[in-house]
N, C-alpha and C. Protein backbone atom coordinates (compact mmCIF):
# COMPACT_ATOMS: atom_id res chain seq x y z
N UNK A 1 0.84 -1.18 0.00
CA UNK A 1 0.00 0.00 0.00
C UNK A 1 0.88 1.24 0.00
N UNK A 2 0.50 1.96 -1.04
CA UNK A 2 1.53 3.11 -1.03
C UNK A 2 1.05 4.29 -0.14
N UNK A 3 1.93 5.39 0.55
CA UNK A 3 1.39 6.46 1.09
C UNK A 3 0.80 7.62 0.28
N UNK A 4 0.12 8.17 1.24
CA UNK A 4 -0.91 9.07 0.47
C UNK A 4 -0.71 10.32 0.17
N UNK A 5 -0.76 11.37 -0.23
CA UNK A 5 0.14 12.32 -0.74
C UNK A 5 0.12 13.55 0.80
N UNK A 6 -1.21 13.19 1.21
CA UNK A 6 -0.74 13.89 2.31
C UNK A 6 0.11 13.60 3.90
N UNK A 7 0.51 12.33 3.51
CA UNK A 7 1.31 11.30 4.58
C UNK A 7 2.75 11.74 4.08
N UNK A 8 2.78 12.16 2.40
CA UNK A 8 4.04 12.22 2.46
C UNK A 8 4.81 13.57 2.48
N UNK A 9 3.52 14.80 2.60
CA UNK A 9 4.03 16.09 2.91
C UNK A 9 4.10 16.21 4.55
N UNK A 10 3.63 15.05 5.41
CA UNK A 10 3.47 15.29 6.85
C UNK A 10 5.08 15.12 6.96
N UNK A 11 5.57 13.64 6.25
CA UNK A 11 6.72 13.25 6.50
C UNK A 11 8.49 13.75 5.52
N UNK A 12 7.69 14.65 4.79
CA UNK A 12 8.43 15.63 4.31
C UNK A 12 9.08 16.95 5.24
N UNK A 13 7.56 17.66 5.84
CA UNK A 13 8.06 18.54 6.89
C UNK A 13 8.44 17.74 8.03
N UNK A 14 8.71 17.20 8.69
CA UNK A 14 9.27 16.37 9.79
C UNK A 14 10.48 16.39 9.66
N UNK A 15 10.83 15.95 8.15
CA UNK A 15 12.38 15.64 7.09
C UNK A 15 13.14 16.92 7.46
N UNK A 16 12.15 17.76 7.02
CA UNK A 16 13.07 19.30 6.80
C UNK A 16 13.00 20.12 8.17
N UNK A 17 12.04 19.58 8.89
CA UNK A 17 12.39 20.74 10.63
C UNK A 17 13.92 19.57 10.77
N UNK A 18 13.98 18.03 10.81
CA UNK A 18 15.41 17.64 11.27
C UNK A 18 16.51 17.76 10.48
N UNK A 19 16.49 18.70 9.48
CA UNK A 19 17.51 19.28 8.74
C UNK A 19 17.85 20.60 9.36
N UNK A 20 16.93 21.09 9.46
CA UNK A 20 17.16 22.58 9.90
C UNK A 20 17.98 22.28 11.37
N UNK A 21 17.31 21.39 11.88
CA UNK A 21 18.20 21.33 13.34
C UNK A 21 19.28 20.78 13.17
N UNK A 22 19.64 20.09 12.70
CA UNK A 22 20.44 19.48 12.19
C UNK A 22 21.67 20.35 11.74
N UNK A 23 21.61 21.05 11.23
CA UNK A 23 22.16 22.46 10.80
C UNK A 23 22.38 23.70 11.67
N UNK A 24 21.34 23.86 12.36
CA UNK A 24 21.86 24.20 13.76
C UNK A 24 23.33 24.02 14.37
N UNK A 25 22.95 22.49 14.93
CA UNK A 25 23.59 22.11 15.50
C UNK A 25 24.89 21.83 15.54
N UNK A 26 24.98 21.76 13.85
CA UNK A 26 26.48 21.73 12.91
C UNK A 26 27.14 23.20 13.04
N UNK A 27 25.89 24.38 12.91
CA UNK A 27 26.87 25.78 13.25
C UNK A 27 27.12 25.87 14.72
N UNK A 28 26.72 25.17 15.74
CA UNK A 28 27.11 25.52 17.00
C UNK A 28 28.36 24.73 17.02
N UNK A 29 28.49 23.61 16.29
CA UNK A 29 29.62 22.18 16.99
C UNK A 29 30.79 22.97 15.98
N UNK A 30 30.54 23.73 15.53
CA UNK A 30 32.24 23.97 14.31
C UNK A 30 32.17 25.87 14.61
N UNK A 31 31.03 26.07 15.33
CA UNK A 31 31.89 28.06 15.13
C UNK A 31 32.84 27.88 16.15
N UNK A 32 33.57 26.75 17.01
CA UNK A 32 34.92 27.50 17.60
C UNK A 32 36.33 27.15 16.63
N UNK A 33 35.86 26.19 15.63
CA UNK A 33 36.91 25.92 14.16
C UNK A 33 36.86 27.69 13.37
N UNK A 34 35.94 28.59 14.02
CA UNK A 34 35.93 29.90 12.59
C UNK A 34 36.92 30.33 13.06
N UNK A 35 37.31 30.35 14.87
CA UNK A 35 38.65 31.36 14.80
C UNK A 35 40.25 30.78 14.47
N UNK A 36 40.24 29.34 14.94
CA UNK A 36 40.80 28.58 14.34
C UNK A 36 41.59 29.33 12.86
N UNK A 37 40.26 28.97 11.54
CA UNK A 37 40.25 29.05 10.33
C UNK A 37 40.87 30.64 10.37
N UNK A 38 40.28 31.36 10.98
CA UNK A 38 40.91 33.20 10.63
C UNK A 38 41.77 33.18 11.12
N UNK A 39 42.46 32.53 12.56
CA UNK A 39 43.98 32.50 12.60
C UNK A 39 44.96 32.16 11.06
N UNK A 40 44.54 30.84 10.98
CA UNK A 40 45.83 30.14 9.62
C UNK A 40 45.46 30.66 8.80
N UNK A 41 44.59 31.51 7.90
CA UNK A 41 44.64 32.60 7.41
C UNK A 41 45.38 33.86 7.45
N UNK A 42 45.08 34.24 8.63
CA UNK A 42 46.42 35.60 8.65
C UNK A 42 47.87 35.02 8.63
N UNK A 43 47.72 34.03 9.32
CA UNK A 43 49.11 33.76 9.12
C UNK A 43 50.03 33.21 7.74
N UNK A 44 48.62 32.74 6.86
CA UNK A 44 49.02 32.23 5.90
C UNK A 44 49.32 33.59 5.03
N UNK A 45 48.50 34.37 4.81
CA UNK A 45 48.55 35.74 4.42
C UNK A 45 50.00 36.05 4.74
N UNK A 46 50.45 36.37 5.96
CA UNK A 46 51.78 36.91 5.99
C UNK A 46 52.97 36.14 6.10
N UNK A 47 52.68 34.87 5.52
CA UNK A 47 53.75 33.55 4.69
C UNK A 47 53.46 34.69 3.27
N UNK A 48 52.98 34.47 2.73
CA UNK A 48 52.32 34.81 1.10
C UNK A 48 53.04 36.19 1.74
N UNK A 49 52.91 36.96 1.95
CA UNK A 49 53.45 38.49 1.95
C UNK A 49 55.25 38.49 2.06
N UNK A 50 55.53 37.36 3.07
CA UNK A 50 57.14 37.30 3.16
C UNK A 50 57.61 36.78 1.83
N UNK A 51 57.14 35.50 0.99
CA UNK A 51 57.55 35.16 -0.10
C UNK A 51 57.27 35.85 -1.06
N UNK A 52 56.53 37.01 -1.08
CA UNK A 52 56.55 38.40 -1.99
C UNK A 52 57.64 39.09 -2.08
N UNK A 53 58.02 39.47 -0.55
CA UNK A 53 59.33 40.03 -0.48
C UNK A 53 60.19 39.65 -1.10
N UNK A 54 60.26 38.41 -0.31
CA UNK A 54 61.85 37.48 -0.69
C UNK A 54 61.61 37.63 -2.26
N UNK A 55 60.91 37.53 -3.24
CA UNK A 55 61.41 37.53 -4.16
C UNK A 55 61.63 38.99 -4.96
N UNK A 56 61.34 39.51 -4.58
CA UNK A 56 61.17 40.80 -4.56
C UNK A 56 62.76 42.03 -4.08
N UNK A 57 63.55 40.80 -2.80
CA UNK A 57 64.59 41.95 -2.77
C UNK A 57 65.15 40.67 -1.72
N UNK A 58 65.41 39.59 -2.77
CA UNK A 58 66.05 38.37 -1.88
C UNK A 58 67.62 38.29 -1.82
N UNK A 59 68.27 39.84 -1.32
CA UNK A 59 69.47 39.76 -0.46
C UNK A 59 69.51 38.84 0.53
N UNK A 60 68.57 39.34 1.76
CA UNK A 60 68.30 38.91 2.80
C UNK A 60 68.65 37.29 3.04
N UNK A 61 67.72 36.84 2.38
CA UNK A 61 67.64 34.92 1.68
C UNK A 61 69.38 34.76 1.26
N UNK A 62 69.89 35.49 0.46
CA UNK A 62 71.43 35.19 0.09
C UNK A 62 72.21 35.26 1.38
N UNK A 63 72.23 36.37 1.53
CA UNK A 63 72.91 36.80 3.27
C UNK A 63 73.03 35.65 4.25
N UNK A 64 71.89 35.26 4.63
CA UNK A 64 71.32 34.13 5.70
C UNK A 64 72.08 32.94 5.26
N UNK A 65 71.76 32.64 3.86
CA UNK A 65 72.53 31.65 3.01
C UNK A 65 74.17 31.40 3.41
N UNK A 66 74.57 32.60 2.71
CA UNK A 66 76.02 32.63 2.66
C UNK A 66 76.84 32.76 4.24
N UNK A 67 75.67 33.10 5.34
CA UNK A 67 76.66 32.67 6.67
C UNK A 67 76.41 31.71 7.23
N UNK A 68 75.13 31.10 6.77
CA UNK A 68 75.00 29.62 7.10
C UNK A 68 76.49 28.53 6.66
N UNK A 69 76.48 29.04 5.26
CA UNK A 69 77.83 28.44 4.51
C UNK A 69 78.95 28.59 5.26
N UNK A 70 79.21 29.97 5.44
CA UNK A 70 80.49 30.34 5.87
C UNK A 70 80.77 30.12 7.49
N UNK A 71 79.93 29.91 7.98
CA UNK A 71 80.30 30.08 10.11
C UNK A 71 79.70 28.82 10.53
N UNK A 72 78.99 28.09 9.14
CA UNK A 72 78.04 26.89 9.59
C UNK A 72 77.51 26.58 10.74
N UNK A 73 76.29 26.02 10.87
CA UNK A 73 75.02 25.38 11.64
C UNK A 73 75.22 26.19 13.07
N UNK A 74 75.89 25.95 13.61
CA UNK A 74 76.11 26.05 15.24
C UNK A 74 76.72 28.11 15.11
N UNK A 75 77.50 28.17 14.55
CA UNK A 75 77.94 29.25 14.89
C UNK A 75 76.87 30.17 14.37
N UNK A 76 76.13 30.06 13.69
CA UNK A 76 74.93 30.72 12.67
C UNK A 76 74.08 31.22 13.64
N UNK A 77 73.43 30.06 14.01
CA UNK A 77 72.03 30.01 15.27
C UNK A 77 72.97 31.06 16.30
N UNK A 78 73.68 30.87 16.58
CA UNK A 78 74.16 31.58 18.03
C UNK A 78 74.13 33.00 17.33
N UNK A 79 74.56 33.02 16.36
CA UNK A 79 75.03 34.76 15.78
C UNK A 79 73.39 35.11 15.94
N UNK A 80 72.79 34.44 14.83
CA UNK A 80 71.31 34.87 14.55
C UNK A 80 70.57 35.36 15.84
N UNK A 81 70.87 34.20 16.87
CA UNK A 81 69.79 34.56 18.19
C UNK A 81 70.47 35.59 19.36
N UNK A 82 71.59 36.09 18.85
CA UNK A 82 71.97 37.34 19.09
C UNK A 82 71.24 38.37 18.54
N UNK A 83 71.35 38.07 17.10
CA UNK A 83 71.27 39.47 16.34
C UNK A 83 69.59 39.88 17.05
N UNK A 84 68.67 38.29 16.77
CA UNK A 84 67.38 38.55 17.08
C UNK A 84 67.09 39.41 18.59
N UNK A 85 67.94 39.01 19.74
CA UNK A 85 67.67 39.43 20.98
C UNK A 85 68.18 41.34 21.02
N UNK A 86 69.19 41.62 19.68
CA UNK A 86 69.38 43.04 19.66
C UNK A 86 68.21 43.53 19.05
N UNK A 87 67.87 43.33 17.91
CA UNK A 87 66.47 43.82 17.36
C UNK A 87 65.39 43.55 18.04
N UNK A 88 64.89 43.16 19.05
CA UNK A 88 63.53 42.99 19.94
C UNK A 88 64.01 43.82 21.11
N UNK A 89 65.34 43.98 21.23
CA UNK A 89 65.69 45.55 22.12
C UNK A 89 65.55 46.50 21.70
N UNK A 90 66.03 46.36 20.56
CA UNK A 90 65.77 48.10 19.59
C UNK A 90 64.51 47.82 19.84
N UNK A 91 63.57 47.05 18.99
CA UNK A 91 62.24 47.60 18.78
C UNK A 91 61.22 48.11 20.37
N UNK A 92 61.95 47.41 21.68
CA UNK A 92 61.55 47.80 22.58
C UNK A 92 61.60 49.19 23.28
N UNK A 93 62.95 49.55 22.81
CA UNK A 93 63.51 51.25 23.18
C UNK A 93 62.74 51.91 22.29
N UNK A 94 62.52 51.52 20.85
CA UNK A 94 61.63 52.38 20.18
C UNK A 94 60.42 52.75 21.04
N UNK A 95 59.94 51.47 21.17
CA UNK A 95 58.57 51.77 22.03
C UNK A 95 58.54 52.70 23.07
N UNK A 96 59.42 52.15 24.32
CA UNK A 96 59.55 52.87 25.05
C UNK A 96 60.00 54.72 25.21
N UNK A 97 60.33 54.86 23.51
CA UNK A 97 60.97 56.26 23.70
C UNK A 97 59.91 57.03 23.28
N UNK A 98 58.90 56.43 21.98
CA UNK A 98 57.42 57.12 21.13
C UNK A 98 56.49 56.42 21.61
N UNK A 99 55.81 56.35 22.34
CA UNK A 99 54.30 55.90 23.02
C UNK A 99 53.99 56.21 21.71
N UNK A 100 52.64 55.00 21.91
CA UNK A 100 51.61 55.32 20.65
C UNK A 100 50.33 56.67 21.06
């Protein structure tokens, strides 16, 4: 016995209110993945912006290169995480000298 056409619009809307919830429930279980997603975005953004540069005015990339070569592995890192700990001083005295 087949159903009747109005058995199958009862069980049509039934179909579609447990879609809608259904859907709901999918935007509540994944909006803490949106900030997630807009993090690796910006960050991917300013990957994509550095490899603009670099090709753009890739001394820098040679430089890094050629003392990796020349002072190799160990002596490199030590120079580098010098140089880095002088430039996060500068940029700190900057701060400290021009308030925003």
């Amino acid at each position: 016995m087949s159903p009747t056409h109005a058995e199958l619009l009862v069980q049509r809307g039934r179909l579609l209110e447990r879609i809608s919830q259904q859907r709901i429930q999918l935007a509540q279980q994944a909006a803490p993945w949106a900030a997630v997603g807009s993090a690796v975005e910006v960050w991917l953004g300013k990957l994509r912006g550095g490899m603009v540069y670099l090709k753009q005015h890739p001394q820098p990339a040679l430089l890094v290169s050629a003392l990796l070569v020349l002072l190799g592995p160990k002596r490199s890192q030590r120079h580098a995480r010098r140089a880095l700990v002088l430039w996060r001083s500068w940029k700190w005295v900057q701060a400290w000298l021009v308030p925003d």
